[in-house]
Protein backbone atom coordinates (compact mmCIF):
# COMPACT_ATOMS: atom_id res chain seq x y z
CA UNK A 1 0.00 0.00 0.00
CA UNK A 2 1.41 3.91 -1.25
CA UNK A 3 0.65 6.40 1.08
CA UNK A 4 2.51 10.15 0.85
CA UNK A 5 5.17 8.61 -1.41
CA UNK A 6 6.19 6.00 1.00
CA UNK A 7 5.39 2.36 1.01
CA UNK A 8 4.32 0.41 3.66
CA UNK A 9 7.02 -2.26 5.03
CA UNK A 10 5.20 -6.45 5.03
CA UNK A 11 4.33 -7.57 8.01
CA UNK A 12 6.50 -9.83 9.71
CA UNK A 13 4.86 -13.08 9.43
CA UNK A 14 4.31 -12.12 5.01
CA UNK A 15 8.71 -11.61 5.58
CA UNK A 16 9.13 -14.85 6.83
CA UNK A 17 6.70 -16.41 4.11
CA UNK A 18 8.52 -14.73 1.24
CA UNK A 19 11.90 -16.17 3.01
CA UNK A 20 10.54 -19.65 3.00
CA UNK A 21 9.18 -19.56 -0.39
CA UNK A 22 12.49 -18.23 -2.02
CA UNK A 23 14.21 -20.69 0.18
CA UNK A 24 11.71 -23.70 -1.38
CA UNK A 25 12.27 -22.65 -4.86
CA UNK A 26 16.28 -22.16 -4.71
CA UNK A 27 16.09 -25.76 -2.98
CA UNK A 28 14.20 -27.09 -6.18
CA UNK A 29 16.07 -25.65 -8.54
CA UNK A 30 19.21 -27.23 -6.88
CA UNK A 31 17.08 -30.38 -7.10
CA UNK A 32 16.14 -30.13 -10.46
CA UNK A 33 19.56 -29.21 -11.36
CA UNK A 34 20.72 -32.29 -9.49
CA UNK A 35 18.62 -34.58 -11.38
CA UNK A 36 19.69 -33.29 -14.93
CA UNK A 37 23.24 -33.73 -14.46
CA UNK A 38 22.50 -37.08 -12.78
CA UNK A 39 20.55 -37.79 -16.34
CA UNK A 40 23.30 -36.37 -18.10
CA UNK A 41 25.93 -38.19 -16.65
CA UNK A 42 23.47 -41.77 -16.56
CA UNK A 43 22.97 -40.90 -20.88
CA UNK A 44 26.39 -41.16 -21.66
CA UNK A 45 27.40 -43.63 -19.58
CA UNK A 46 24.34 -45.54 -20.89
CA UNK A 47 25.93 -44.65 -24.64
CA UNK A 48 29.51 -44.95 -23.69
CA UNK A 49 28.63 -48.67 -22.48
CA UNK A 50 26.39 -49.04 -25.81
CA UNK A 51 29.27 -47.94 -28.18
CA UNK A 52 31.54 -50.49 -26.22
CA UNK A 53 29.55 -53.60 -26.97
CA UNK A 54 29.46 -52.30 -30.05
CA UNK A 55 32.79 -52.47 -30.74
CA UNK A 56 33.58 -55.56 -28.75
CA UNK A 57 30.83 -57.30 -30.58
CA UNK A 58 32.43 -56.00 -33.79
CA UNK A 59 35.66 -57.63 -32.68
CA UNK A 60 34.18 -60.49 -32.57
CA UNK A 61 32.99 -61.09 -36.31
CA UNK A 62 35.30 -59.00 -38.20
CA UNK A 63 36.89 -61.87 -39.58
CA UNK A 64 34.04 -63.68 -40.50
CA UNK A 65 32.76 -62.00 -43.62
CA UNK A 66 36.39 -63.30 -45.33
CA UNK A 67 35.35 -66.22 -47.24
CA UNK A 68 31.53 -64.39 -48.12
CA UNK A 69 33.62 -61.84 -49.64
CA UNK A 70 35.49 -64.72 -51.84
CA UNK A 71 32.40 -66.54 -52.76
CA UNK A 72 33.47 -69.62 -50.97
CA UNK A 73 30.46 -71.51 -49.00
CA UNK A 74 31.29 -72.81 -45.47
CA UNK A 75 29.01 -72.79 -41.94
CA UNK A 76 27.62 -70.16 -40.40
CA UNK A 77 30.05 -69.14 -37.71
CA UNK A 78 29.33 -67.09 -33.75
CA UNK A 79 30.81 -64.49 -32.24
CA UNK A 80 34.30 -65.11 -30.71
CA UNK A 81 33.78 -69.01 -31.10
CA UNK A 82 33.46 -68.84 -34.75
CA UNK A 83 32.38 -72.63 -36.15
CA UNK A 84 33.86 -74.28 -33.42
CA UNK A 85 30.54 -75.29 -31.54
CA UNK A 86 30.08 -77.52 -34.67
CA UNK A 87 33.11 -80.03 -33.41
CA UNK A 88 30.57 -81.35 -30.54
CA UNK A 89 30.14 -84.48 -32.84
CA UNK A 90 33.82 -84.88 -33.77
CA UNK A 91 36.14 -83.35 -35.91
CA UNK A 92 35.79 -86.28 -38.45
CA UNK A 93 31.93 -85.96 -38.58
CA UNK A 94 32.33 -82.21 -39.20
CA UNK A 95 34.76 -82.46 -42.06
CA UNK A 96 32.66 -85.29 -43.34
CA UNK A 97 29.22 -82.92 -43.15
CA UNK A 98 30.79 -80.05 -44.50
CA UNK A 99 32.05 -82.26 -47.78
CA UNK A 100 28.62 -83.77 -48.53
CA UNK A 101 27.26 -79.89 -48.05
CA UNK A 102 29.57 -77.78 -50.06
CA UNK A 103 31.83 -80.18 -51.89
CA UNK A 104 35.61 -79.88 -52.61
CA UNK A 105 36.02 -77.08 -50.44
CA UNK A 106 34.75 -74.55 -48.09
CA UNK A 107 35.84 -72.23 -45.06
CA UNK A 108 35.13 -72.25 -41.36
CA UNK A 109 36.70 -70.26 -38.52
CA UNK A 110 38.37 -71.56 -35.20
CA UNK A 111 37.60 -68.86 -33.43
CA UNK A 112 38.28 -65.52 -35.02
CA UNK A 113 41.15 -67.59 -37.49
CA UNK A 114 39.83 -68.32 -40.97
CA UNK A 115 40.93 -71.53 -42.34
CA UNK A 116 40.13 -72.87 -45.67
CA UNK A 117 39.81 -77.01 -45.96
CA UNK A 118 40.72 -78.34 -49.77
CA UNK A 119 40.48 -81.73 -50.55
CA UNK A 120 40.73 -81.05 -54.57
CA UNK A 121 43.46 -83.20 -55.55
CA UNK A 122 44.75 -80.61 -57.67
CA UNK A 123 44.55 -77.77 -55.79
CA UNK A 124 46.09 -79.63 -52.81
CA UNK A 125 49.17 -80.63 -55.55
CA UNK A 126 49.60 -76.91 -56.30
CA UNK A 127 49.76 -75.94 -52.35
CA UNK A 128 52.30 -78.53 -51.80
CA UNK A 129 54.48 -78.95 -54.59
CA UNK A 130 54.07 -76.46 -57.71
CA UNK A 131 53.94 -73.31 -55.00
CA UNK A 132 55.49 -74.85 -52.20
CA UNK A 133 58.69 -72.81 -51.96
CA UNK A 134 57.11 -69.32 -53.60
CA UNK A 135 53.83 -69.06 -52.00
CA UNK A 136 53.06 -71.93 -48.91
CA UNK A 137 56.73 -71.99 -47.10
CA UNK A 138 54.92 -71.45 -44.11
CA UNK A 139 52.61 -73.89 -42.07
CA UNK A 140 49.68 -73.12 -39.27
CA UNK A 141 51.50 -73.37 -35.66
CA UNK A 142 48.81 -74.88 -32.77
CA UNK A 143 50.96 -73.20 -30.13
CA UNK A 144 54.13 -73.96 -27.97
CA UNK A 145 56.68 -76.10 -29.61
CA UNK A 146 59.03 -75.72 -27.00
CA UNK A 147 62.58 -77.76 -28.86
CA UNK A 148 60.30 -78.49 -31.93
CA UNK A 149 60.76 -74.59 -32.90
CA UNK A 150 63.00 -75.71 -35.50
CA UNK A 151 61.40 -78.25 -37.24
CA UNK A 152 60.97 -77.90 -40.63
CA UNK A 153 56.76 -78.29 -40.36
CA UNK A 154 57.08 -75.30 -38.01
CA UNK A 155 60.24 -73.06 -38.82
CA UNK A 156 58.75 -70.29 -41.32
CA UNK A 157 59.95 -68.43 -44.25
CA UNK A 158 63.54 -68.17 -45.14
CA UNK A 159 64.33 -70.51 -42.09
CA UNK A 160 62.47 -73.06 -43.28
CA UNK A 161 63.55 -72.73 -46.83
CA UNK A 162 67.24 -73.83 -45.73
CA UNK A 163 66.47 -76.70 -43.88
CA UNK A 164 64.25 -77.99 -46.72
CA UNK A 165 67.21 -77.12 -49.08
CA UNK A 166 69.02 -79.46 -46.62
CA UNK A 167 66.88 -81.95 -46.27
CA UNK A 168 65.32 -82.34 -50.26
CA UNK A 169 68.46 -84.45 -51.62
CA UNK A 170 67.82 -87.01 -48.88
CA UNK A 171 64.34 -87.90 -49.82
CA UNK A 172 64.17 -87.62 -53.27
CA UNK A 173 62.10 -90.74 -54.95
CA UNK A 174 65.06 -92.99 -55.84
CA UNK A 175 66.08 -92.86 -52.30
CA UNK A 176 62.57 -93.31 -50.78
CA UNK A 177 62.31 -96.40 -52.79
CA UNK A 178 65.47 -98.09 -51.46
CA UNK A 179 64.50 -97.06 -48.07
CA UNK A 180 60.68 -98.85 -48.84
CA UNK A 181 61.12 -102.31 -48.22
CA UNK A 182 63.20 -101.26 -44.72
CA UNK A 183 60.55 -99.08 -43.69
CA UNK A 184 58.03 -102.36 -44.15
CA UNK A 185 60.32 -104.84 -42.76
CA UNK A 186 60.44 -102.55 -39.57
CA UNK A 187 56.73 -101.59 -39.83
CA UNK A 188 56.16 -105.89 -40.06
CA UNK A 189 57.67 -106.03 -36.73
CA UNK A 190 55.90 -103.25 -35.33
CA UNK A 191 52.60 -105.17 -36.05
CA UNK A 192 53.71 -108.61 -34.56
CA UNK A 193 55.23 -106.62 -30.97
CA UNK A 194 51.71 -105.24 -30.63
CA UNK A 195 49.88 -108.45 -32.03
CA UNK A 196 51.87 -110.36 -29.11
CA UNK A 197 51.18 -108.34 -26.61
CA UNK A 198 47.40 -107.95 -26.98
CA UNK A 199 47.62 -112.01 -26.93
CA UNK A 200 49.05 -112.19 -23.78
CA UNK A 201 46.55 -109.73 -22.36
CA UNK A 202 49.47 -107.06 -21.53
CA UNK A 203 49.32 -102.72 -21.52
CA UNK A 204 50.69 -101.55 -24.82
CA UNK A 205 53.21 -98.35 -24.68
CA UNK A 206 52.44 -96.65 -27.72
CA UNK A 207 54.97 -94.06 -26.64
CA UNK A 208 57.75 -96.98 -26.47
CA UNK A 209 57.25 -99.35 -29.13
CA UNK A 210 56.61 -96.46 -31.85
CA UNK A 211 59.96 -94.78 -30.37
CA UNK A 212 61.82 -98.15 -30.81
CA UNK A 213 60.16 -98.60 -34.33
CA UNK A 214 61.35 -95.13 -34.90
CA UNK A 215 64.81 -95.56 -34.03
CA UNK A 216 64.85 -98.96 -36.10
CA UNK A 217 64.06 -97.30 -38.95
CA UNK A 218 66.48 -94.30 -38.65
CA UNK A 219 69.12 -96.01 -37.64
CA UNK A 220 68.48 -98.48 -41.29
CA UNK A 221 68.17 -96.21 -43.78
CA UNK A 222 70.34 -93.68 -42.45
CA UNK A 223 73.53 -95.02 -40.68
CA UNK A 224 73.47 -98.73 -42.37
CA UNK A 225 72.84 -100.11 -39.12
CA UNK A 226 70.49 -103.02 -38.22
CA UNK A 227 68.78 -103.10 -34.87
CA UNK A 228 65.63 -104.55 -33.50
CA UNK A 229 65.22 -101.57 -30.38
CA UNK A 230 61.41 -103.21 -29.48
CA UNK A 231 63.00 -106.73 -28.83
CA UNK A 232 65.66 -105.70 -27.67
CA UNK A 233 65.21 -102.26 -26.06
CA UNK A 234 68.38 -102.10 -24.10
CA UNK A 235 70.90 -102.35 -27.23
């Protein structure tokens, strides 16, 4: 109320009113505040996390558009696993299904690996021989080979290409057909060790006999030197 250019103070109880209404509405607007950053912060961790499957999920199947791409047929592989949830039957069943289904060849994935089975004849002559030392020096490794690092199924690229350099002259096919009939008398007395054994009812050490049979057979065609290690295992 205006009276002679002066207004009139509030009474004291409309004071503390306008106090405790200001006070309410600063307290909601820290509220409300509050709850938008809280929604803020909740989106983009809710879209950080999203973006994050994404990608891991990505991860997971990048590989496995390869053999699409190439027009080669093969099963449908998962995430991470890839086709190996198909194995639960055996390995031979699956290569076996997979033939019938899509013929001379086809692609599957262990995993995230792509690998491609052939069993074309011709194809599997190229791999082997024809491009052998320009193209296919190198061979799959399974994992730890410990000593075997250097064999010549695992060594890889220039490595491998000298020990096979080494190695050719002594296996060419005149040699390998001197060193046939050994390699079948010794493989004869392979049979009749286990034959025996099974007879009399006894345990049969692969692990020993196929070392001995090894060794027999090494020590023949290499060194000129007969022995008969599963007889006679302490020559």
């Amino acid at each position: 109320r205006e009276q002679q250019g002066t207004v009139s103070p509030l009474p004291s109880w409309n004071r503390h009113l306008f106090k405790d209404c200001r006070r309410l509405q600063a307290k909601r607007s820290r509220r409300h505040r509050a709850a938008m950053l809280f929604l803020e912060d909740s989106f983009t961790e809710i879209c950080a996390t999203l973006v994050l499957i994404g990608l891991v999920f990505l991860y997971g199947i990048w590989p496995h558009g390869i053999f699409k791409k190439l027009g080669i047929p093969g099963p449908r592989p998962f995430p991470f696993v890839g086709t190996i949830l198909s194995y639960h039957h055996g390995l031979m069943e699956f290569d076996q299904s997979c033939y019938d289904k899509y013929g001379k060849m086809w692609g599957f994935y262990d995993g995230r690996i792509p690998v491609l089975a052939v069993t074309d004849p011709a194809i599997i002559k190229t791999v082997l021989v024809k491009e052998c030392y320009s193209t296919f020096t190198n061979r799959r490794n399974f994992g730890p080979s410990g000593e075997l690092e250097m064999a010549v199924s695992l060594t890889k690229d220039e490595q491998w290409k000298r020990i096979r350099t080494v190695l050719s002259p002594t296996f060419t096919s005149g040699k390998l057909k001197d060193m046939f009939s050994i390699i079948v008398h010794h493989g004869e007395n392979l049979i009749k060790n286990i034959q025996a054994k099974v007879e009399r009812g006894e345990p049969v050490n692969i692990k020993d006999l196929f070392g001995a049979y090894s060794m027999d057979v090494v020590t023949s065609t290499s060194f000129g030197v007969t022995t008969d290690s599963m007889n006679n295992p302490n020559d």
